[in-house]
Protein backbone atom coordinates (compact mmCIF):
# COMPACT_ATOMS: atom_id res chain seq x y z
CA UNK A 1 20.34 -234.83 3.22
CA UNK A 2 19.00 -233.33 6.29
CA UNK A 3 22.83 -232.75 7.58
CA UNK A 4 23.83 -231.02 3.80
CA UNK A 5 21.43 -228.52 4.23
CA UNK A 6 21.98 -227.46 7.58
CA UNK A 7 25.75 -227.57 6.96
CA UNK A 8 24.98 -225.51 3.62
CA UNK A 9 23.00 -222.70 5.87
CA UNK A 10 25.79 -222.64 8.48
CA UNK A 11 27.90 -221.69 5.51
CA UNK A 12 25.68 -219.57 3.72
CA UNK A 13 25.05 -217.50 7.14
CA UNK A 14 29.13 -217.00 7.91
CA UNK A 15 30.00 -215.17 4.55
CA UNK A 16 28.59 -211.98 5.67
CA UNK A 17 31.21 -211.83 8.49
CA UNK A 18 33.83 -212.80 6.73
CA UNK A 19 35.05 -209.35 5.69
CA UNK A 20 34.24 -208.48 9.22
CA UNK A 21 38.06 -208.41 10.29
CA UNK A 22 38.49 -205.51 8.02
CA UNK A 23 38.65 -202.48 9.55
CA UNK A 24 38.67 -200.64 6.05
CA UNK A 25 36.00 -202.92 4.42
CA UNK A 26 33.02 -200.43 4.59
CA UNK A 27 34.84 -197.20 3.58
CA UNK A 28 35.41 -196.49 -0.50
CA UNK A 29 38.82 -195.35 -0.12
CA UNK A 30 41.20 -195.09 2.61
CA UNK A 31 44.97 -194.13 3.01
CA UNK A 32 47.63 -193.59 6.01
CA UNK A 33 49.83 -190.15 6.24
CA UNK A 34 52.98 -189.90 8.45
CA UNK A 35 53.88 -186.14 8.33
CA UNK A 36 56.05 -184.18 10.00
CA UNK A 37 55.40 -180.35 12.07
CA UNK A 38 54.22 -178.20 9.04
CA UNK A 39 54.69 -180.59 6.74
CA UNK A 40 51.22 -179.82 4.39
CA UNK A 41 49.16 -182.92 2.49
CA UNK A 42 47.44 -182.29 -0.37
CA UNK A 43 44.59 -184.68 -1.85
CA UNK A 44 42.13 -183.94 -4.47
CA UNK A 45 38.59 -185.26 -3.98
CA UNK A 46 36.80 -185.59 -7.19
CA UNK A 47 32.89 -185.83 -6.61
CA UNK A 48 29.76 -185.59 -9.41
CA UNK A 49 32.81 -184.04 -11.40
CA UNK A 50 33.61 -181.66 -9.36
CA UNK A 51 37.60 -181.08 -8.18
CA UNK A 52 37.79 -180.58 -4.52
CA UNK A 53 40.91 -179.33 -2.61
CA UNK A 54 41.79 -180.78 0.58
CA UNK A 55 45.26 -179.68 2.87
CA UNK A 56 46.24 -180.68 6.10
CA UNK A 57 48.63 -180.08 8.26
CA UNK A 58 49.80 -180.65 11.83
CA UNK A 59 51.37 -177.52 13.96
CA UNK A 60 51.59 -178.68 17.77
CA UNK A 61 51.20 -181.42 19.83
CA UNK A 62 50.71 -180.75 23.53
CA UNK A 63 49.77 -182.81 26.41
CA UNK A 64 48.36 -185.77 24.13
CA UNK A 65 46.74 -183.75 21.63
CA UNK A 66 47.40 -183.01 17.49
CA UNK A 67 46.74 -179.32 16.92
CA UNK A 68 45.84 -179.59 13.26
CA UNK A 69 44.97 -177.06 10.19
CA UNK A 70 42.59 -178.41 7.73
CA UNK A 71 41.37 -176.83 4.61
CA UNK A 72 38.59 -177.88 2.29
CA UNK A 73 37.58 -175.58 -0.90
CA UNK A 74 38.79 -172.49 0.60
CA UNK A 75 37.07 -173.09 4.39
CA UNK A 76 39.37 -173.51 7.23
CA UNK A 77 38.89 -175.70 10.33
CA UNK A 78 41.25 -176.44 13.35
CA UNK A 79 40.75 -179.44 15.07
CA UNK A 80 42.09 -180.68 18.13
CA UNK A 81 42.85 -184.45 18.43
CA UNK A 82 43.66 -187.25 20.51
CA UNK A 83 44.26 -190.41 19.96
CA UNK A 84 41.54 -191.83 21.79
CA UNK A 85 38.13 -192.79 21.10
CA UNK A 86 35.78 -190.38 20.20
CA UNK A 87 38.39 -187.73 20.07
CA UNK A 88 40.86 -188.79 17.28
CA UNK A 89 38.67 -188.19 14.14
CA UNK A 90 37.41 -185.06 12.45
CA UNK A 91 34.60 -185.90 9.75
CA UNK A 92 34.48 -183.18 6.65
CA UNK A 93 31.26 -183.74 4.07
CA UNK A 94 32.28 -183.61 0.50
CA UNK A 95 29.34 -181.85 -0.42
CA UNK A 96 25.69 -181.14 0.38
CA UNK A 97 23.07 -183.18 -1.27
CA UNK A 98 20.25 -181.15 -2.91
CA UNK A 99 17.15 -180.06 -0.81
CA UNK A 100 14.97 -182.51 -3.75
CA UNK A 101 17.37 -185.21 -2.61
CA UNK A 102 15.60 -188.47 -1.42
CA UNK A 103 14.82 -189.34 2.15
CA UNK A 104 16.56 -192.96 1.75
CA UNK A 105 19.69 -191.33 1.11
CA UNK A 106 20.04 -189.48 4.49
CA UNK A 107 24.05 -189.27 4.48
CA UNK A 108 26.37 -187.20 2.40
CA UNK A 109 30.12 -188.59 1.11
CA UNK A 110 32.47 -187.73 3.68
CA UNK A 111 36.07 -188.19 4.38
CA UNK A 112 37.02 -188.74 8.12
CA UNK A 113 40.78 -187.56 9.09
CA UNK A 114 41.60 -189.65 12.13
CA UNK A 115 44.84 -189.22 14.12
CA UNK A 116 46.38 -192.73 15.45
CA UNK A 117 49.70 -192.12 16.75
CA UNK A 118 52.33 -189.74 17.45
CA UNK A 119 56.08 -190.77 17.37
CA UNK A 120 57.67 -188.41 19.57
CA UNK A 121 61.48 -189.81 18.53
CA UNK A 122 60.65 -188.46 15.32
CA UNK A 123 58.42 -186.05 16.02
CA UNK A 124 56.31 -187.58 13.40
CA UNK A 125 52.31 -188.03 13.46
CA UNK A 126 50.67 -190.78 12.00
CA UNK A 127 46.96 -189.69 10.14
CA UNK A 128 44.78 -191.88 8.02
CA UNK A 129 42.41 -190.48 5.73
CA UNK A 130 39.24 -192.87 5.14
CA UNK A 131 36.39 -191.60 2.44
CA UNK A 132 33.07 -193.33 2.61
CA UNK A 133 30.85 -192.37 -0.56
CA UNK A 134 27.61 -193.83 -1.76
CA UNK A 135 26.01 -195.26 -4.99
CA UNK A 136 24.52 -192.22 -6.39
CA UNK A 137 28.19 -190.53 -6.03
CA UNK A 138 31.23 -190.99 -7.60
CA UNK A 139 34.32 -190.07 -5.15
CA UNK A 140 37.84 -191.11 -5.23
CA UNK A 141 41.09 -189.13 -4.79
CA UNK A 142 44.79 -188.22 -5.75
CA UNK A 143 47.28 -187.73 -3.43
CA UNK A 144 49.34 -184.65 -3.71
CA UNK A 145 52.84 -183.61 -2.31
């Protein structure tokens, strides 16, 4: 009996891990973009029933790094990625939460754009799009052209 329980915790304690070889498991929705110079991405990001409008874009890439054009309801940002840690990603939140918001829920929905390759035969870049969103939010997306 003694060996059945200890086998049975053994078990119990490895299904946690066992999405752990996921890369994608903890983000809501994710999706990979291979796009050529100019070539322009829309999504939509529907949040709390709200349409959002989301375009990217690439423009140059120069000694290792993606210039990139990325708008979001109207705002305009520019990144500059690599494709190395702590440079490839650019994180945009959905939306604000509301000054009455509670503590406990410290982080917004955000989508992260994160350059991994470049495929200079082709002249193609390779950008995945990963949107983590919470329980009190309802996110998901529709690619565009």
């Amino acid at each position: 009996m003694a060996r059945f329980v200890a086998a049975l915790l053994l078990w119990v304690s490895l299904l946690p891990g066992a999405g752990a070889n996921d890369p994608n498991a903890m983000w809501s929705h994710y999706d990979t973009f291979v796009l050529k110079k100019d070539q322009v991405q829309h999504v939509e990001i529907h949040a709390n029933h709200k349409t959002h409008r989301l375009a990217f874009r690439w423009t140059l890439f120069v000694n290792g790094g993606l210039v990139m054009h990325v708008t979001y309801d109207g705002h305009r940002f520019q990144p500059l990625l690599y494709a190395d840690y702590k440079r490839d990603a650019f994180r945009l939140d959905l939306f604000s939460r509301p000054n009455d918001a509670s503590p406990l829920q410290y982080e917004t929905p955000y989508a992260l754009l994160i350059f991994k390759r470049f495929d200079a035969a082709k002249k193609r870049a390779e950008i995945e799009m990963k949107i983590k969103s919470d329980e009190a939010s309802e996110v998901y997306y529709v690619k565009g052209k």
